[in-house]
C-alpha atoms as a PDB file:
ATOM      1  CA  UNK A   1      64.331  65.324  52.404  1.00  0.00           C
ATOM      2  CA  UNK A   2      64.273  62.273  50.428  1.00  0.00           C
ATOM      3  CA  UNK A   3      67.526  59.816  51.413  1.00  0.00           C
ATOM      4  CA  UNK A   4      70.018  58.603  48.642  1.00  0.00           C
ATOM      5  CA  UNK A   5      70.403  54.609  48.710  1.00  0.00           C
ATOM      6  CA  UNK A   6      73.113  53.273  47.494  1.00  0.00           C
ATOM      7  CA  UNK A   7      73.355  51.249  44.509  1.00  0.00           C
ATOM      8  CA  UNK A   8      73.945  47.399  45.401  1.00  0.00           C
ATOM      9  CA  UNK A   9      77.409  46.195  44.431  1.00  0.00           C
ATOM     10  CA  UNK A  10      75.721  43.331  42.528  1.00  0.00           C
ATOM     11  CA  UNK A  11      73.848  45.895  40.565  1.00  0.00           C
ATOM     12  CA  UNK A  12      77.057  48.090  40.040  1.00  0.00           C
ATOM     13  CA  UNK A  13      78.970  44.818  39.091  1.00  0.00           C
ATOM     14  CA  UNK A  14      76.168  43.581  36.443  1.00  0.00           C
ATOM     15  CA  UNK A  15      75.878  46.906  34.988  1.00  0.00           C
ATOM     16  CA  UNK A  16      79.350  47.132  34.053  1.00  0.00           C
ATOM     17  CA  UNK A  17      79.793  44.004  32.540  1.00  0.00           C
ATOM     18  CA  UNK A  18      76.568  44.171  30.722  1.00  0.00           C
ATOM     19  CA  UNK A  19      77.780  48.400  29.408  1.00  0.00           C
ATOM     20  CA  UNK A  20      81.348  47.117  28.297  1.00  0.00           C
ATOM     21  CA  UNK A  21      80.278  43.314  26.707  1.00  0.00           C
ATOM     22  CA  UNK A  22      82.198  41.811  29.367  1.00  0.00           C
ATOM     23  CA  UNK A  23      81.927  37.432  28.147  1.00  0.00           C
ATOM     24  CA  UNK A  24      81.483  35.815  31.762  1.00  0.00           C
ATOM     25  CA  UNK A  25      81.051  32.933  33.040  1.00  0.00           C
ATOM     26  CA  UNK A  26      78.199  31.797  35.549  1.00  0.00           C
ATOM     27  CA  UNK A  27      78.394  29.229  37.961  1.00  0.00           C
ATOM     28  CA  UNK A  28      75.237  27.482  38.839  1.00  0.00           C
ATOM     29  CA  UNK A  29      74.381  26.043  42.814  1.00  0.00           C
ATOM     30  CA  UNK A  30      74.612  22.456  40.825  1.00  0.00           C
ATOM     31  CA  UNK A  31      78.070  22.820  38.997  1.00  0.00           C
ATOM     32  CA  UNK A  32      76.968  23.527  35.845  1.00  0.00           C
ATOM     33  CA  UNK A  33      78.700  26.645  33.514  1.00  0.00           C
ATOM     34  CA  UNK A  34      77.120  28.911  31.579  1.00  0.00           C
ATOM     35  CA  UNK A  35      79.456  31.473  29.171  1.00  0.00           C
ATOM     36  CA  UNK A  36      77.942  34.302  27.159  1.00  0.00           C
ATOM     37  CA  UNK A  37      77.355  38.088  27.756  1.00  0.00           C
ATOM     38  CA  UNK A  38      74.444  40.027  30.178  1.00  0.00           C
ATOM     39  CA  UNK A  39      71.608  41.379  28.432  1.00  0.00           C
ATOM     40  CA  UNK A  40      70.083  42.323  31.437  1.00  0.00           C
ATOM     41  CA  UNK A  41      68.892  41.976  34.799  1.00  0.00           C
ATOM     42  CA  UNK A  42      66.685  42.716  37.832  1.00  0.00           C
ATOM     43  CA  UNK A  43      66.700  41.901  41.526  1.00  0.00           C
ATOM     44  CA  UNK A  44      65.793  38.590  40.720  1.00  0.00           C
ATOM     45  CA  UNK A  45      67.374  37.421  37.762  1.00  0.00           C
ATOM     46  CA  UNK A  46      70.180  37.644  34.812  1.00  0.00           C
ATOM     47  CA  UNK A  47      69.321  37.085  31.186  1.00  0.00           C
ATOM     48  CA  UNK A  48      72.556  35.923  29.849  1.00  0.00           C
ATOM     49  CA  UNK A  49      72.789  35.417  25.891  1.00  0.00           C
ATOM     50  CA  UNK A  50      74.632  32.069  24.710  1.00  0.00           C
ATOM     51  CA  UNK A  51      74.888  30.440  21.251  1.00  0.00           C
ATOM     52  CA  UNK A  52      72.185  32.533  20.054  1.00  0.00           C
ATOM     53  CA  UNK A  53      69.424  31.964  23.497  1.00  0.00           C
ATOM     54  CA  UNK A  54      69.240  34.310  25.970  1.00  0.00           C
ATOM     55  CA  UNK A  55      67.841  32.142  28.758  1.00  0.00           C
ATOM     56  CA  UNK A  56      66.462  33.765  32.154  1.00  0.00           C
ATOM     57  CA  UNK A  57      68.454  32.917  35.298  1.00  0.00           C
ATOM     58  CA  UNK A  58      66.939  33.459  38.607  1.00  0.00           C
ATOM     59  CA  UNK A  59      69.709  34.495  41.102  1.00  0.00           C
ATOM     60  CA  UNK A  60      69.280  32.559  43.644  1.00  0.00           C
ATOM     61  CA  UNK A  61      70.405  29.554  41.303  1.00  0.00           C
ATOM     62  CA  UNK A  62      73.986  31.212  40.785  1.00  0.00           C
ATOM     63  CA  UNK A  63      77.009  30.807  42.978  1.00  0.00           C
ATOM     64  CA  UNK A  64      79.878  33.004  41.198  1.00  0.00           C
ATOM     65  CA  UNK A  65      79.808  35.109  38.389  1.00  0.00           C
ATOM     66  CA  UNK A  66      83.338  35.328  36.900  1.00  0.00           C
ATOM     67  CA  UNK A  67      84.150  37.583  34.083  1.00  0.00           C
ATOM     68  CA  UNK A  68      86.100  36.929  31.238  1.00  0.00           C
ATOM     69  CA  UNK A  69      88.169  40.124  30.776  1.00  0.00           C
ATOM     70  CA  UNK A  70      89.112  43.125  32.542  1.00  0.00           C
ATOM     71  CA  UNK A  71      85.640  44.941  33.945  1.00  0.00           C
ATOM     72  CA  UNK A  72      87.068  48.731  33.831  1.00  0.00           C
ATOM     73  CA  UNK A  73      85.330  51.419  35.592  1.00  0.00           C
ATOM     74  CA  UNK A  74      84.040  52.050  39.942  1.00  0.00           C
ATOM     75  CA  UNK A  75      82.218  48.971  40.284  1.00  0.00           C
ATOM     76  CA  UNK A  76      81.706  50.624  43.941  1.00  0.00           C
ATOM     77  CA  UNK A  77      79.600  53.773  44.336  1.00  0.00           C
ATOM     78  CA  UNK A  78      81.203  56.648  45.390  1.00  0.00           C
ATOM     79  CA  UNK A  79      78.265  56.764  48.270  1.00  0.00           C
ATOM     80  CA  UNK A  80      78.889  52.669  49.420  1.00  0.00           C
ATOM     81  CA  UNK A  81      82.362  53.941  49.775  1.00  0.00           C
ATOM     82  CA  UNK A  82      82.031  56.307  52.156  1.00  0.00           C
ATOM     83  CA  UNK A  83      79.701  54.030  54.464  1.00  0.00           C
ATOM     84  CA  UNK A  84      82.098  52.009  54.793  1.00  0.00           C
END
């Protein structure tokens, strides 16, 4: 029987904001503030469209991502919940 892994919370979190068009704001390890909208992402990185670029950001360059509007939905998965 094949186990069910959870989905990461940062996963859950990016996938929301990038379904509903959430604008956010990421704060880079050196200060500096990038605004736009998630176009996608993968365990390593966030491509984050801007003034019409959509640069790549590796992860381990950001220190907060802070959205811009209410993110609706379970950002949590029902099956993180309950290991808790």
């Amino acid at each position: 029987m094949a186990s069910v892994r959870p989905q990461p919370l940062q996963d859950a979190y990016l996938a929301e904001v990038k379904r509903q068009a959430v604008p956010v704001v990421i704060y880079l390890m050196n200060g500096f503030q990038l605004r736009g909208v998630v176009k996608g992402f993968d365990p390593f990185t966030i491509v984050l469209e801007y003034e019409k670029k959509a640069p790549l950001i590796y992860k381990h360059a950001v220190s907060t991502l802070s959205p811009q509007g209410p993110v609706a939905g379970p950002l949590v998965p029902e099956e993180t919940e309950a290991l808790r």
